[in-house]
Protein backbone atom coordinates (compact mmCIF):
# COMPACT_ATOMS: atom_id res chain seq x y z
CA UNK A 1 48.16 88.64 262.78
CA UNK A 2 47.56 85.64 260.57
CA UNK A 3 44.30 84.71 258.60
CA UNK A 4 41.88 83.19 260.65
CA UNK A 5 40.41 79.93 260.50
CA UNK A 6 37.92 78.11 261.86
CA UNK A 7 40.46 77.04 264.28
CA UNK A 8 41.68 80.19 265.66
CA UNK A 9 39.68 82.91 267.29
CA UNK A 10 40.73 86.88 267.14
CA UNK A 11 41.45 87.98 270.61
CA UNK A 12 39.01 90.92 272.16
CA UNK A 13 41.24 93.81 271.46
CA UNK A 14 41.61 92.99 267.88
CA UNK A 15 37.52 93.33 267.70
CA UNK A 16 38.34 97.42 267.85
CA UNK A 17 41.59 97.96 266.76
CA UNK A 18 42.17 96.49 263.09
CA UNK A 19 45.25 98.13 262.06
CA UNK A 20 46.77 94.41 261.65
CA UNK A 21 44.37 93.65 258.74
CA UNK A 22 46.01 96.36 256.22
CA UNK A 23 49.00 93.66 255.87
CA UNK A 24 47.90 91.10 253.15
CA UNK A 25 44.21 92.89 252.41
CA UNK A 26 43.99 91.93 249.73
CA UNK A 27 44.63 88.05 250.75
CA UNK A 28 42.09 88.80 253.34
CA UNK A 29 39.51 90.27 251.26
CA UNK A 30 39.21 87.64 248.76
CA UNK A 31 39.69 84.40 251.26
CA UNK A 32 36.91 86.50 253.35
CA UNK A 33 34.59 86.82 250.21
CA UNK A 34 35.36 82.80 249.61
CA UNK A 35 34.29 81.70 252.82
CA UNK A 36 31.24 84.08 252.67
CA UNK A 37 30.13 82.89 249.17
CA UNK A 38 30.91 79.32 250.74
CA UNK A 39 28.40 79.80 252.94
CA UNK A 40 25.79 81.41 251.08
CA UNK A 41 26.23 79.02 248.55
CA UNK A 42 25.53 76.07 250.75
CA UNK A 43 22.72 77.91 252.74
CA UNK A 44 21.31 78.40 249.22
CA UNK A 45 22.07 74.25 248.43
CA UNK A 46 20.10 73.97 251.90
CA UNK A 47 17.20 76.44 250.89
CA UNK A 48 16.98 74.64 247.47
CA UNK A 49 16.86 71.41 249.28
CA UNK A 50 14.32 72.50 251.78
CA UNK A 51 12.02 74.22 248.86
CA UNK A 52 11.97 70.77 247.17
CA UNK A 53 10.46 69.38 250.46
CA UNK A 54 8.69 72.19 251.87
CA UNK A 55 6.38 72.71 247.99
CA UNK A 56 5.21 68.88 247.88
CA UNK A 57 4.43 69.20 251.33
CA UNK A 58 2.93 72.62 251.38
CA UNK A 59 0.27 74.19 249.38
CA UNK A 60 0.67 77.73 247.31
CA UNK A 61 -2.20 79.05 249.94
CA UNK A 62 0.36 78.49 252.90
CA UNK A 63 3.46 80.32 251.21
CA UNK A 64 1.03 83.12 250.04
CA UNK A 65 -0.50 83.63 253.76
CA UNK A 66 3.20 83.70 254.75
CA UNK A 67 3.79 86.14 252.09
CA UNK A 68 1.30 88.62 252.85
CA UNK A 69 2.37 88.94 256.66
CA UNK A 70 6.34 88.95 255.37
CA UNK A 71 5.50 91.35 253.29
CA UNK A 72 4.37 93.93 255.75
CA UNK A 73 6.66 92.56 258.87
CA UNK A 74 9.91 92.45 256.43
CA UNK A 75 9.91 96.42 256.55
CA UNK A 76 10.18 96.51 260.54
CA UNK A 77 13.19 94.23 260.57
CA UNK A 78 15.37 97.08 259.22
CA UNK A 79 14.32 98.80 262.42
CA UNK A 80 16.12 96.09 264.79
CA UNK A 81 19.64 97.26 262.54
CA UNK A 82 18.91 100.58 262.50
CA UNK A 83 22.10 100.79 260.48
CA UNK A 84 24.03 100.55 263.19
CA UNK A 85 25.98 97.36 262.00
CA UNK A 86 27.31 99.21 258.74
CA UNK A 87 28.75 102.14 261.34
CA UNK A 88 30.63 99.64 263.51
CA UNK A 89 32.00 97.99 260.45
CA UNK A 90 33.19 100.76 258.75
CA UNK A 91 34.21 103.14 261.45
CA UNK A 92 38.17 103.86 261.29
CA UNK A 93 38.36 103.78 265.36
CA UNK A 94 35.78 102.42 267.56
CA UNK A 95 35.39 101.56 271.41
CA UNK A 96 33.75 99.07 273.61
CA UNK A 97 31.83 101.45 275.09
CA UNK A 98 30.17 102.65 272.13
CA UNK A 99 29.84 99.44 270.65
CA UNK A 100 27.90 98.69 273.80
CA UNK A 101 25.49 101.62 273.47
CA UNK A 102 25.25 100.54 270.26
CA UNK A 103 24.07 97.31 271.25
CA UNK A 104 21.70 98.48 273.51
CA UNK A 105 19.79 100.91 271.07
CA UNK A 106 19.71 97.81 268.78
CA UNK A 107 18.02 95.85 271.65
CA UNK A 108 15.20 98.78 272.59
CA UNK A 109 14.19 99.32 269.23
CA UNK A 110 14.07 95.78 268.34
CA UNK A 111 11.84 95.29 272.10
CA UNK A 112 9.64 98.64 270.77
CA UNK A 113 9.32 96.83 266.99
CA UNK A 114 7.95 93.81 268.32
CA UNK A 115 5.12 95.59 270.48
CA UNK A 116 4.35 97.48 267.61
CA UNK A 117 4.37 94.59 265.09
CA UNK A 118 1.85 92.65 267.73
CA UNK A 119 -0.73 95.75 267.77
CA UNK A 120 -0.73 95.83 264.06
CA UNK A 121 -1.82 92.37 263.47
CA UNK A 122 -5.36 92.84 263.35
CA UNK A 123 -4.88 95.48 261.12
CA UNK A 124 -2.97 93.65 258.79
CA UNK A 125 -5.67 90.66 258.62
CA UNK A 126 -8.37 93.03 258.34
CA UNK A 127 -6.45 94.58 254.82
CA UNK A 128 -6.36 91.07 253.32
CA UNK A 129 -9.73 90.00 254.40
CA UNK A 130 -8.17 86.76 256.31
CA UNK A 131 -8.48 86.21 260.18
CA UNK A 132 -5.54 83.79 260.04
CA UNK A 133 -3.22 86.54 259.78
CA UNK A 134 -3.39 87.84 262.80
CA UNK A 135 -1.83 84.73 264.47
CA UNK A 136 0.82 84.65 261.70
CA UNK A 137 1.85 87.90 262.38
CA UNK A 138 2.50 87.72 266.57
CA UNK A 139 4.18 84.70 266.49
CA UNK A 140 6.74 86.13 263.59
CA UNK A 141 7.35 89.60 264.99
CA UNK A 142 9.50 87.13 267.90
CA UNK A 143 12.35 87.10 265.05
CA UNK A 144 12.40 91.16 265.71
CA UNK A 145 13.51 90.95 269.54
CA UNK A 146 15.98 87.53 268.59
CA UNK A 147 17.50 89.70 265.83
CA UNK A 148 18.32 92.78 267.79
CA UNK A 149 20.98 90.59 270.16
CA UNK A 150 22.84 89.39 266.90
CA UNK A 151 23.85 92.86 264.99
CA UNK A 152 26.47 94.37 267.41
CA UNK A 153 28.23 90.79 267.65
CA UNK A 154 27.94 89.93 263.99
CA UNK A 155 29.38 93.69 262.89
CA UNK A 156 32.54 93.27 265.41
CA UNK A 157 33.30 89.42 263.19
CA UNK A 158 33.15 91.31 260.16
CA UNK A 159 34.99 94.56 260.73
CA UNK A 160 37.62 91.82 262.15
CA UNK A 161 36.94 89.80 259.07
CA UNK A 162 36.51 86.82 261.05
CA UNK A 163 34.16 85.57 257.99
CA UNK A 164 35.13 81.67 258.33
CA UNK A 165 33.56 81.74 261.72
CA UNK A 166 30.38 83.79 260.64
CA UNK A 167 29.95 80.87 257.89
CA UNK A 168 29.73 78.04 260.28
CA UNK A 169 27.59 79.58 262.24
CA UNK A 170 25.21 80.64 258.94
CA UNK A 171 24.96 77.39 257.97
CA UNK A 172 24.64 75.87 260.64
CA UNK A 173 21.69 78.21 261.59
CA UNK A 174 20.33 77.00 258.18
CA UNK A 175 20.42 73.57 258.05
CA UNK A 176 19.11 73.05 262.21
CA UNK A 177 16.68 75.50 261.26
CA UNK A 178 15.29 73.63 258.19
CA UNK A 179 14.84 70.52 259.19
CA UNK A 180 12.67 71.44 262.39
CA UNK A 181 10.58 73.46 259.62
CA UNK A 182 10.52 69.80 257.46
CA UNK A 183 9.69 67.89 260.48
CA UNK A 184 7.22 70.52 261.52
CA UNK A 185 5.74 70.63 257.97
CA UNK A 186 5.17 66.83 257.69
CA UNK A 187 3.59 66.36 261.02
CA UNK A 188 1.16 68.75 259.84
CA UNK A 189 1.74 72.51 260.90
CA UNK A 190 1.57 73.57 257.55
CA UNK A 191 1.94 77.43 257.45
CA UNK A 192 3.17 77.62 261.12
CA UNK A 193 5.98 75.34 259.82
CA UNK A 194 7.38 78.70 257.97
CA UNK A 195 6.14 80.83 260.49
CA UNK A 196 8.57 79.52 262.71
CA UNK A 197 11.74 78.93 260.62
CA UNK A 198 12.93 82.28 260.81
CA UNK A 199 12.47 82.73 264.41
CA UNK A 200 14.48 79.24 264.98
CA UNK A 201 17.45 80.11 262.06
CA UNK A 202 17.84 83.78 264.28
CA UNK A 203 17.74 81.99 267.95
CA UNK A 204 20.80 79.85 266.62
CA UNK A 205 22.42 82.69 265.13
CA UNK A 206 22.67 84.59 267.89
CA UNK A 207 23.77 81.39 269.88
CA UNK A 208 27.15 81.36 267.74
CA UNK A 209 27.76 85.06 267.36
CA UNK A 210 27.53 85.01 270.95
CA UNK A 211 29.30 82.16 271.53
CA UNK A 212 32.18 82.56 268.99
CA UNK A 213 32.73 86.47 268.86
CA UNK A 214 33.55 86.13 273.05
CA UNK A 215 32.24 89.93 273.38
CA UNK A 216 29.88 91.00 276.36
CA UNK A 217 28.34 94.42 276.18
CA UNK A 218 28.66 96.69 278.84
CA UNK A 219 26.37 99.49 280.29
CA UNK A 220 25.72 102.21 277.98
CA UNK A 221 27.74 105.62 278.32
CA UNK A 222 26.90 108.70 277.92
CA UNK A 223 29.72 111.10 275.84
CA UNK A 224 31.16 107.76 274.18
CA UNK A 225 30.78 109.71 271.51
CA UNK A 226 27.93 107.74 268.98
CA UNK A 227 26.66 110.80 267.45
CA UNK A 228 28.60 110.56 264.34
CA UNK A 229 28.12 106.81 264.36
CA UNK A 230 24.08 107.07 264.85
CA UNK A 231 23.80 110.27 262.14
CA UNK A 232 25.09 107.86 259.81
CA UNK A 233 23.11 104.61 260.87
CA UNK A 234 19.85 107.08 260.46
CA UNK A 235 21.31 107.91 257.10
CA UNK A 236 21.51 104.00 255.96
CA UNK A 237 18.62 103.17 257.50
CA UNK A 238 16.38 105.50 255.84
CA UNK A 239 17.89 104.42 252.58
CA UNK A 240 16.75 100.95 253.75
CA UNK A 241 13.23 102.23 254.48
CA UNK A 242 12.36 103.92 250.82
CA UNK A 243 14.20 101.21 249.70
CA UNK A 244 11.93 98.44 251.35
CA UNK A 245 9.09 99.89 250.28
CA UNK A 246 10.60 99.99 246.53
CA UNK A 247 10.95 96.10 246.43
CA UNK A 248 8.22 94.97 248.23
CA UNK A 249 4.83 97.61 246.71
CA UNK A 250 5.13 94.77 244.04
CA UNK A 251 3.87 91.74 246.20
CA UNK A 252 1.34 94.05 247.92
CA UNK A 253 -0.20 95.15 245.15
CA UNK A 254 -0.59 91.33 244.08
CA UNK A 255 -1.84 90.52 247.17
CA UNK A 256 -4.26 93.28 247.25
CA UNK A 257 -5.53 92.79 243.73
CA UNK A 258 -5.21 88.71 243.31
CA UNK A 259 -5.23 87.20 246.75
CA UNK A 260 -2.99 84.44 247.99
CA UNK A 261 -2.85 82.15 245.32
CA UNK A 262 -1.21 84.24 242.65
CA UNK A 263 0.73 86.06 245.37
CA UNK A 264 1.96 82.51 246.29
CA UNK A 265 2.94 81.98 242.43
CA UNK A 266 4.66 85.16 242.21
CA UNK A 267 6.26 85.04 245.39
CA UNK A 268 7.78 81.39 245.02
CA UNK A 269 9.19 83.03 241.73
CA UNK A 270 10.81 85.75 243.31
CA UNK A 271 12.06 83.47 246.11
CA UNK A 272 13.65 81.13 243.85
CA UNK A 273 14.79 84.40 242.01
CA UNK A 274 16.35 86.21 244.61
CA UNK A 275 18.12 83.23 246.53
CA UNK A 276 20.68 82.97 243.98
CA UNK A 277 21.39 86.68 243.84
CA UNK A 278 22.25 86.83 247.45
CA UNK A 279 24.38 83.73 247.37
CA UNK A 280 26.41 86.84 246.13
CA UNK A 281 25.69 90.58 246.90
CA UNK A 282 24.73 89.32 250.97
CA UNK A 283 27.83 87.60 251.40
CA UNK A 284 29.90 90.02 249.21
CA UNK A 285 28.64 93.31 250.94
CA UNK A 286 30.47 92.56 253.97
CA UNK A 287 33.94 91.50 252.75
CA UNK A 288 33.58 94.54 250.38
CA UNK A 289 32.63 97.29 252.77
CA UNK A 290 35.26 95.97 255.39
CA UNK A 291 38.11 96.08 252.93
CA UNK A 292 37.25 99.34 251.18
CA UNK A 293 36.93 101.05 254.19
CA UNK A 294 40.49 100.20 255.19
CA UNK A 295 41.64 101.89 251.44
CA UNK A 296 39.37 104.97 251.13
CA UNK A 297 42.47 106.82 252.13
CA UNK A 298 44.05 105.93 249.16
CA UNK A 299 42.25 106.26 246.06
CA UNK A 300 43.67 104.55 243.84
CA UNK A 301 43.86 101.46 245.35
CA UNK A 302 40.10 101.80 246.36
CA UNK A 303 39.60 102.48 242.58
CA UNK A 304 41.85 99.02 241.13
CA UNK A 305 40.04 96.96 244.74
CA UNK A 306 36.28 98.30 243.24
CA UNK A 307 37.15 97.84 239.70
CA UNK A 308 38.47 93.79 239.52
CA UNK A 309 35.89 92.66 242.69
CA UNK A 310 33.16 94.50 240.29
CA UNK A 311 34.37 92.49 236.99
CA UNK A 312 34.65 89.77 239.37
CA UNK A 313 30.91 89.87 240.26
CA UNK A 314 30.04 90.68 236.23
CA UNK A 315 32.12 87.67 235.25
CA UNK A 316 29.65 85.20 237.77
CA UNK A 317 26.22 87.65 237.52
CA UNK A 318 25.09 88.21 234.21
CA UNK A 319 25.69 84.43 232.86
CA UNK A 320 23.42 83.88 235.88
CA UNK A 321 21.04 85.94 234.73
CA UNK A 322 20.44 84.97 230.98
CA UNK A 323 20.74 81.38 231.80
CA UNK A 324 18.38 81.11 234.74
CA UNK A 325 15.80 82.79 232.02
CA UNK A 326 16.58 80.50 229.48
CA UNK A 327 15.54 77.44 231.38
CA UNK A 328 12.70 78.79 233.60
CA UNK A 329 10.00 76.10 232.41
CA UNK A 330 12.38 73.08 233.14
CA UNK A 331 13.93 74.21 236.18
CA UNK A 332 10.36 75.06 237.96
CA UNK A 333 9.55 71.81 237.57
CA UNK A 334 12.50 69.97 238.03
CA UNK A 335 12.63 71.67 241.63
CA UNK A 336 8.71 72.67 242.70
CA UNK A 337 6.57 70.30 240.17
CA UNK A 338 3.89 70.48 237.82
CA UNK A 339 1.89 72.50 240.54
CA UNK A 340 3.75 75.51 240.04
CA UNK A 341 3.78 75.92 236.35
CA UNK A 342 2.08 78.96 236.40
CA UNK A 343 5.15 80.31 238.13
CA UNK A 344 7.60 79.58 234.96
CA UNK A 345 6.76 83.07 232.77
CA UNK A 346 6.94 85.02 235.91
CA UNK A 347 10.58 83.47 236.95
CA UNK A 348 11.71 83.85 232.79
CA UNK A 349 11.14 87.59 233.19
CA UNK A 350 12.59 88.37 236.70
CA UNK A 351 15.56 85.81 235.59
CA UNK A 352 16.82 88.78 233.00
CA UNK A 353 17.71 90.60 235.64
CA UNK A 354 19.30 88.52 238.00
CA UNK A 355 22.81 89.92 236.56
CA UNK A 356 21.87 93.30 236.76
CA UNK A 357 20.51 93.47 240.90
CA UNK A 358 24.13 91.59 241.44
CA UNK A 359 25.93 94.34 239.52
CA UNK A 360 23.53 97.10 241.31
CA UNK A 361 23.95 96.01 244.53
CA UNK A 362 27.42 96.87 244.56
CA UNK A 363 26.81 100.43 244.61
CA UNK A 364 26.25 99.65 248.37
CA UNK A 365 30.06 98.93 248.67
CA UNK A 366 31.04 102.92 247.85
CA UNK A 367 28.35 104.67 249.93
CA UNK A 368 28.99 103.13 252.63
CA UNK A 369 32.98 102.39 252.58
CA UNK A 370 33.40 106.25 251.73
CA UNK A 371 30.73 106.97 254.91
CA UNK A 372 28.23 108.76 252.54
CA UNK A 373 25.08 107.11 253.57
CA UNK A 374 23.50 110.50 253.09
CA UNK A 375 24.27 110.38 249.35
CA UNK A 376 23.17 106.40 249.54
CA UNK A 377 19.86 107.81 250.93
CA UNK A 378 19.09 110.81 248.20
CA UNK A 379 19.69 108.06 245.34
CA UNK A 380 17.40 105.44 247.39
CA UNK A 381 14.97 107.97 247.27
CA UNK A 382 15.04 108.67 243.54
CA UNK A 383 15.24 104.94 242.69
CA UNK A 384 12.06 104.09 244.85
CA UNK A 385 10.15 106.42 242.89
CA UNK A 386 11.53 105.18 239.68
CA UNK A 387 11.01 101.98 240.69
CA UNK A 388 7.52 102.25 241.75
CA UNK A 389 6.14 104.17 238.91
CA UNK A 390 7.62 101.00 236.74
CA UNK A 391 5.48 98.88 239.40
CA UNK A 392 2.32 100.88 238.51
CA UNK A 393 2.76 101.29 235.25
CA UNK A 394 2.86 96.87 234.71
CA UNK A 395 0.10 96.69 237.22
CA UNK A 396 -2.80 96.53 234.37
CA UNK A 397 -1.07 94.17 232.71
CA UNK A 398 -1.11 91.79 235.92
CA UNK A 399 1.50 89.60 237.20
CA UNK A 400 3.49 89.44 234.47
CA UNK A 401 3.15 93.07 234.14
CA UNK A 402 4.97 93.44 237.38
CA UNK A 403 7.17 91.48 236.81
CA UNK A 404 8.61 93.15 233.77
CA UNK A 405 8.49 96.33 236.08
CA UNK A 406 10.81 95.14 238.44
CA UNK A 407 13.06 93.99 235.85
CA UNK A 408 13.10 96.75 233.57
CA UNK A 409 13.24 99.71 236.67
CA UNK A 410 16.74 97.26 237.23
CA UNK A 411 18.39 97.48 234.12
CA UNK A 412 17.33 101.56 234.05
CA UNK A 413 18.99 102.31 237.34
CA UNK A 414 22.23 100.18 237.35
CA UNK A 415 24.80 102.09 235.76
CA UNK A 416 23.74 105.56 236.77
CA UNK A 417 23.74 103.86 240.36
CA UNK A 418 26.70 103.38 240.08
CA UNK A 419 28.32 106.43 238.76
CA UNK A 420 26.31 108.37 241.52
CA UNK A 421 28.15 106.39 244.14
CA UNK A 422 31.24 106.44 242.62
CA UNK A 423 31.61 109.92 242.15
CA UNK A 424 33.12 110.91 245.40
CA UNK A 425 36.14 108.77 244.40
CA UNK A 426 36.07 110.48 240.84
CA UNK A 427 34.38 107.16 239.14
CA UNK A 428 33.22 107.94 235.59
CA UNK A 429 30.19 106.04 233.32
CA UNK A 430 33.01 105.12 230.76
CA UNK A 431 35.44 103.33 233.47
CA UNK A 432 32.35 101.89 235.00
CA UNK A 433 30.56 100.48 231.60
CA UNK A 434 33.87 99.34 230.07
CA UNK A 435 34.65 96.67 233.58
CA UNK A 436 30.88 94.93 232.98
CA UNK A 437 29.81 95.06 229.02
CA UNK A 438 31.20 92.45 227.68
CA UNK A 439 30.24 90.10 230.39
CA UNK A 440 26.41 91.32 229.53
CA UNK A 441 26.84 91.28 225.61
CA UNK A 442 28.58 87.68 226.21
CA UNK A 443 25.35 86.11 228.60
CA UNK A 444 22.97 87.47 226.36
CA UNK A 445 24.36 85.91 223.23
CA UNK A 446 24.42 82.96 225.27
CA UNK A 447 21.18 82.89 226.83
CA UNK A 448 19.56 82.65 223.63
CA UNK A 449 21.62 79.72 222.39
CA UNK A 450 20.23 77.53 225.71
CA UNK A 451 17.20 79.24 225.25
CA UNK A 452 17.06 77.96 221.52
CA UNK A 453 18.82 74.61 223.05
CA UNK A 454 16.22 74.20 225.65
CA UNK A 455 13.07 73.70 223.65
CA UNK A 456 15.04 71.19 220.72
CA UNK A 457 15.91 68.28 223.40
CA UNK A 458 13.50 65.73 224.36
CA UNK A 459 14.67 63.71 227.25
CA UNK A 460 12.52 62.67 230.11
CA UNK A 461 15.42 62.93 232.51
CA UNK A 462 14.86 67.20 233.87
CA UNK A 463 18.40 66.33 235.41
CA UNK A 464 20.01 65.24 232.34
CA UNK A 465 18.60 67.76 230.18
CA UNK A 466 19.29 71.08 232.63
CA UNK A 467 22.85 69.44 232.66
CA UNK A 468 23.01 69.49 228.50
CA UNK A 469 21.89 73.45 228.60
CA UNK A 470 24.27 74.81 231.27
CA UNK A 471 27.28 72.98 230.00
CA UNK A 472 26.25 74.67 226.40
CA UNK A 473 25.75 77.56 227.68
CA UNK A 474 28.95 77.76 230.17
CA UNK A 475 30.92 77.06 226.75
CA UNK A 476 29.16 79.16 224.61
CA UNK A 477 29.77 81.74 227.45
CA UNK A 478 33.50 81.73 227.82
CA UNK A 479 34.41 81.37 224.33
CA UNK A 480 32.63 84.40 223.84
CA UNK A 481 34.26 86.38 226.70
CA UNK A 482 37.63 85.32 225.24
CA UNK A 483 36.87 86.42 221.83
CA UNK A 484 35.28 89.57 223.12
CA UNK A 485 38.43 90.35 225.49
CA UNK A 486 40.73 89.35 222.51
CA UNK A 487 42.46 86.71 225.23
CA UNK A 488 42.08 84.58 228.21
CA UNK A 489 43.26 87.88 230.90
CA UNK A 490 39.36 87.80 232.22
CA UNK A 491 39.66 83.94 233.03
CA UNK A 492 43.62 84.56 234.44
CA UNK A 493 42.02 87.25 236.92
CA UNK A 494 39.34 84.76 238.26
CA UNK A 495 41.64 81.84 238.16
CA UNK A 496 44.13 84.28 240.11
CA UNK A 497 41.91 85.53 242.99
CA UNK A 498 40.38 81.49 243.31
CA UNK A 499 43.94 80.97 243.89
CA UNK A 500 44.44 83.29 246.66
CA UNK A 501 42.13 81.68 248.43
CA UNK A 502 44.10 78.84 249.57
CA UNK A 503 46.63 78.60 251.55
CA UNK A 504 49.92 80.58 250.48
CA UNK A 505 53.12 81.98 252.47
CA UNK A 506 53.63 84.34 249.89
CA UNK A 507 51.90 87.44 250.61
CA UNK A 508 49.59 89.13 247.86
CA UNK A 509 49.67 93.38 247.95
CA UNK A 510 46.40 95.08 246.77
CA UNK A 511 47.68 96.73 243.16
C-alpha cells in the first residue's frame, strides 16, 4: 500500500491490520511527522494570529477567569482518553470489536466526567472567591462529552498513519474555531468568547475524524479480549494524572495566592511558551509511537529510529529555547502589546527551557512503543514530586519564583528521563547525552549573542528588529554546530530526512 494523501483514503481493513506499513517505514515515519508538524505549525500560525486579536480585544481578567476554571477542568479531560488511544495505537493486533468497546468506555466516562465536572462548579467558584466561575465551568465541561466520540477514530488514523488526513482536519478545526471565538469576542462576549472555543474546535474535530476515518463502532463484546489493552490504558493514564497535577500546582498556587490578574500574566506566558513546544512533541508523539511500535522487535533498528528522530528534535528544540529567551521583551510586545509587559521576565525564564520539555517529552515515545506504561507511571510519579517540591520551593519568591521552578525541575529530570525509559532497550546516559549536547552547548552560546544583540539595536520597526536577532542567531547557531560536529553530517541528516518527505519512487529502508 502506497503513502497516503489527502487524496486517497485507507480502506477499513487496513484500520486493524497494518502489516503493509513495515515496507518503506521509515518513508512513512518521517512524511507522517512532516504533515503532523505541518499542521501544528499552522494551528500554532493560527493561535498566534488569534492571540494578537483575542489580547487587544480581551482583558488579562478574562484569560485569568478562564485560567482558573482550565486549570481545574484540564485534569478531567485525561479521563475522556483514559489511555485508551495510546493502546489502540500501539497494539501489534487489534479487532473491531474491541476497538468498539473501546469506544464505548471512552464515551461513558467522558458522559460520567461531565456530570461530575457540572457538580463541582460551585465548588470551584467558592475556592477562588468569584461567582462567575460557576457558569464558566458548566458550559466548558461540554468539551468532555464532544471529546470522548473523537479518541477511538483519531487512534485508528494514526496507528494507520493516515497523518495527512488528521492535519486537515486539525486545522481546519482551528481556524473555523477561531474566528467564531474573534467574532464572538468583538461583539462583546468577552470571556465566554474562550469559553466556547474549545467546545467548537472539538465539535469539528470529531466531524472529520468521523467523516474521514469511515469507521462505525459496533456494540460492545464481552471476551473481545480488552483486558490487556485497558491494564495498560490505566497504566498511561495514571501517569497522566500525577503528571497533570505536576504541571498545573504552578498556576493554582498563583491563582490562590495572587488572583486573576497575575495568574492572567503568568498564564499568557506559559501559553505563548508552551504553543511552540507542541508545534513539536504533540504532533511528533504520534508518528513516533506508531513507528516504534512496528520496530520494538528489532532492537537495533528501534535504537538507530530513536537515536536520529531524537537529534532530529535537539537540532530544532534547544535553538528554540535560548532564542525565544533572548528576545522575550520584544517579542511580548510585538505580539500582545505594552499591556502585557509584566509578562516578559516570566516568558525569559520559562523560554530556557523550551529545548529541554521538547527533548523530555520524548521519553513518551519508549514507554509507550515498548508497552511499559507501568514503568512510564513509577517515573511520572517520581518526577511529580520532584517537580512540585521545585514549585514550592520558588513559591516565596512569587511568580518569577515559579517560574524558575518549572524550568529548573526540567533541566533536572531530562536526561535521567530518558535513560529510565530507555533502559528496557539497553539505552545508556553516554549514548543518550552524546545525540543532544552539542545542540545545547551550540543554542546557549548563541542565545547570549542575540541576547547581547537584542538590547544594542534601536529600530522602531519590532518586525525588523526580531528579524535582525533570529537571522544572527540562526547563523551564529549553525556555524557553531558545524564547528562543534567537526563537519556539516548534522545539517546532511536534516537536509536528508526534509528530503524524504517529498515525493520519491525510490524507497528509503530504516538503517
Amino acid at each position: 500500500m502506497e503513502i497516503v494523501t489527502p487524496g486517497k483514503r485507507v480502506a477499513d481493513k487496513d484500520l486493524f491490520s497494518t502489516d503493509h506499513l513495515k515496507k518503506d517505514l521509515k518513508r512513512r515515519a518521517v512524511r507522517g511527522g512532516g504533515f503532523a508538524i505541518f499542521a501544528r505549525s499552522t494551528d500554532f500560525f493560527i493561535q498566534l494570529v488569534g492571540t494578537m486579536f483575542l489580547a487587544r480585544i480581551l482583558t488579562p481578567e478574562d484569560f485569568g477567569l478562564v485560567a482558573m476554571v482550565t486549570t481545574v477542568t484540564g485534569f478531567f479531560l485525561i479521563f475522556k482518553d483514559m489511555g485508551l488511544s495510546e493502546a489502540t495505537i500501539q497494539s501489534e493486533k487489534i479487532s473491531h470489536e474491541q476497538v468498539s468497546t473501546l469506544f464505548w468506555i471512552n464515551i461513558v466516562f467522558s458522559l460520567l466526567i461531565t456530570i461530575l465536572v457540572c457538580a463541582l462548579a460551585p465548588l470551584i467558584s467558592y475556592f477562588y472567591k468569584d461567582p462567575r466561575l460557576t457558569m464558566i465551568t458548566v458550559v466548558s465541561s461540554v468539551s468532555f462529552l464532544v471529546a470522548g466520540f473523537l479518541t477511538q477514530h483519531m487512534a485508528l488514523m494514526k496507528r494507520s498513519m493516515q497523518f495527512s488526513f488528521i492535519a486537515i482536519i486539525e486545522v481546519v478545526s482551528a481556524l473555523l474555531s477561531l474566528i467564531i471565538t474573534i467574532l464572538l469576542a468583538v461583539r462583546g462576549a468577552s470571556y465566554w468568547a474562550l469559553v466556547i472555543r474549545p467546545i467548537i474546535m472539538s465539535l469539528f474535530m470529531a466531524a472529520g475524524v468521523w467523516i474521514v476515518c469511515g469507521w462505525r463502532p459496533g456494540i460492545p463484546v464481552r471476551g473481545s479480549g480488552v483486558k490487556g489493552l485497558l491494564k495498560f490504558g490505566a497504566n498511561a493514564l495514571g501517569y497522566y494524572i500525577v503528571n497533570y497535577f505536576a504541571r498545573n500546582i504552578d498556576k493554582a498556587l498563583i491563582g490562590w495566592r495572587s488572583g486573576a490578574g497575575p495568574l492572567g500574566f503568568y498564564n499568557k506566558a506559559f501559553q505563548l511558551f508552551i504553543v511552540p513546544i507542541n508545534q513539536f512533541s504533540i504532533p511528533l508523539h504520534g508518528v513516533a509511537v506508531t513507528t516504534l511500535s512496528k520496530l520494538k522487535n528489532e532492537p537495533e533498528q528501534y535504537r538507530n529510529f530513536f537515536m536520529k528522530a531524537l537529534g532530529a528534535v535537539s537540532f530544532l528544540a534547544m535553538p528554540l529555547s535560548t532564542f525565544l529567551a533572548s528576545v522575550s521583551h520584544d517579542l511580548i510586545l510585538f505580539l500582545l502589546g505594552p499591556q502585557w509587559i509584566p509578562a516578559t521576565r516570566i516568558f525569559s525564564v520559562l523560554g530556557l527551557s523550551a529545548g529541554f520539555q521538547i527533548v523530555y517529552s520524548t521519553k513518551s515515545w519508549l514507554h509507550v512503543s515498548l508497552g511499559r506504561t507501568d514503568r512510564w507511571l513509577r517515573w511520572g510519579i517520581w518526577a511529580s514530586v520532584i517537580t512540585t517540591i521545585f514549585f514550592f520551593a520558588g513559591l516565596p519568591f512569587g511568580i518569577m519564583g515559579i517560574a524558575a521552578g518549572y524550568t529548573i525541575s526540567l533541566m533536572t529530570l531530562t536526561i535521567p528521563g530518558l535513560l529510565y525509559a530507555g533502559k528496557p532497550a539497553q539505552f545508556t546516559a553516554i549514548y543518550l547525552i552524546a545525540g543532544i549536547w552539542r545542540y545545547y552547548a551550540a543554542a546557549v552560546i548563541a542565545g547570549i549573542t542575540s541576547f547581547i544583540l537584542a538590547r544594542q539595536i534601536l529600530l522602531d520597526s519590532l518586525i525588523l528588529k526580531l528579524s535582525i536577532c533570529f537571522g544572527a542567531f540562526s547563523a551564529c547557531y549553525l556555524l557553531l554546530i558545524i564547528i562543534l560536529y567537526r563537519g556539516v553530517a548534522p545539517l546532511r541528516e536534516f537536509i536528508g530526512l526534509m528530503g524524504n518527505m517529498l515525493p520519491e519512487k525510490r524507497r528509503v529502508r530504516v538503517r
